[in-house]
N, C-alpha and C. Protein backbone atom coordinates (compact mmCIF):
# COMPACT_ATOMS: atom_id res chain seq x y z
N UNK A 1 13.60 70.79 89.77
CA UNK A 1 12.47 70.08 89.14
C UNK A 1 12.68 68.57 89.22
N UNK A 2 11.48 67.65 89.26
CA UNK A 2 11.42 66.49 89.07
C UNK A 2 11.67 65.82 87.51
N UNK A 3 12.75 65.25 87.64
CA UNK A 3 12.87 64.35 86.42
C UNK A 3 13.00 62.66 86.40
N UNK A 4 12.05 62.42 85.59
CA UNK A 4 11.79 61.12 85.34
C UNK A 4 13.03 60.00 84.56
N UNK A 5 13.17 59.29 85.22
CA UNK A 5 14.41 58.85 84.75
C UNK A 5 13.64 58.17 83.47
N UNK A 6 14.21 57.52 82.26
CA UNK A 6 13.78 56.77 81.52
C UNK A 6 13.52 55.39 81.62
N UNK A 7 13.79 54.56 82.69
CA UNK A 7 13.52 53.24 83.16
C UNK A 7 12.22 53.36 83.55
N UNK A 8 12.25 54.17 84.55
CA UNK A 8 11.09 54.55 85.47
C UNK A 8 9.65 54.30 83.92
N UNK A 9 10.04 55.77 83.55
CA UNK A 9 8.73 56.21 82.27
C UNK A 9 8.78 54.40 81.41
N UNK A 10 9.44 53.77 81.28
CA UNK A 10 9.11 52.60 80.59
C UNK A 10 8.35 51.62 81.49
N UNK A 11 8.82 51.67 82.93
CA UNK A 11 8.29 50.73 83.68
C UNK A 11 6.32 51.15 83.92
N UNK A 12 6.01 52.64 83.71
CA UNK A 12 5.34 53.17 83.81
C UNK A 12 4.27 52.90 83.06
N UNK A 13 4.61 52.86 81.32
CA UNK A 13 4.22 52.87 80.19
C UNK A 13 3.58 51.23 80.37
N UNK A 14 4.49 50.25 80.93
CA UNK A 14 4.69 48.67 80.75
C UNK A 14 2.89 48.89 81.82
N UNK A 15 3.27 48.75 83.19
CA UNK A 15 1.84 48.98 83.65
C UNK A 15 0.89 49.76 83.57
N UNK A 16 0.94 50.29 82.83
CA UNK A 16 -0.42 51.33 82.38
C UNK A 16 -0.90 50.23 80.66
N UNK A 17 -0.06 49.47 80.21
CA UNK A 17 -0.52 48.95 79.26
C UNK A 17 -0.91 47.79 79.49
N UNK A 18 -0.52 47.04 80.97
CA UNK A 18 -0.06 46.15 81.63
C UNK A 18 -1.96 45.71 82.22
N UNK A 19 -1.96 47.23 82.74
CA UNK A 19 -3.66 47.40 83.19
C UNK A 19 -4.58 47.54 82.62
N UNK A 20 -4.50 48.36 81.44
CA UNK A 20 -5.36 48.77 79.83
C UNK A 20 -5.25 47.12 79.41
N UNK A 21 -4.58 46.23 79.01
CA UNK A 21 -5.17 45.23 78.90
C UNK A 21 -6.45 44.33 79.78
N UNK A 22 -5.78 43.89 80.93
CA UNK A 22 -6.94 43.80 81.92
C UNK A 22 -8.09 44.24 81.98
N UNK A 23 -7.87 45.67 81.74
CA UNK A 23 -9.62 46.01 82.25
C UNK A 23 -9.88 46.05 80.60
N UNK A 24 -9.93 45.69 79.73
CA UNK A 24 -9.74 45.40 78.21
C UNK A 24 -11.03 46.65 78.23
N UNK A 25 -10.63 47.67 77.88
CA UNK A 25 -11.25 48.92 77.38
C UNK A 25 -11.74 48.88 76.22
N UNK A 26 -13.00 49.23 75.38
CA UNK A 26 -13.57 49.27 74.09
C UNK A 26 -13.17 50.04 74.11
């Protein structure tokens, strides 16, 4: 199985919140 290292899932989390700002979602 694929496992996600924990850097990875933070670096993940960082641009997905990184982008959710940007496109500033209501």
């Amino acid at each position: 199985k694929f496992h996600i290292p924990e850097t990875a899932s933070r670096v993940t989390q960082k641009v997905f919140f990184f982008l959710r700002d940007k496109v500033r979602i209501p």
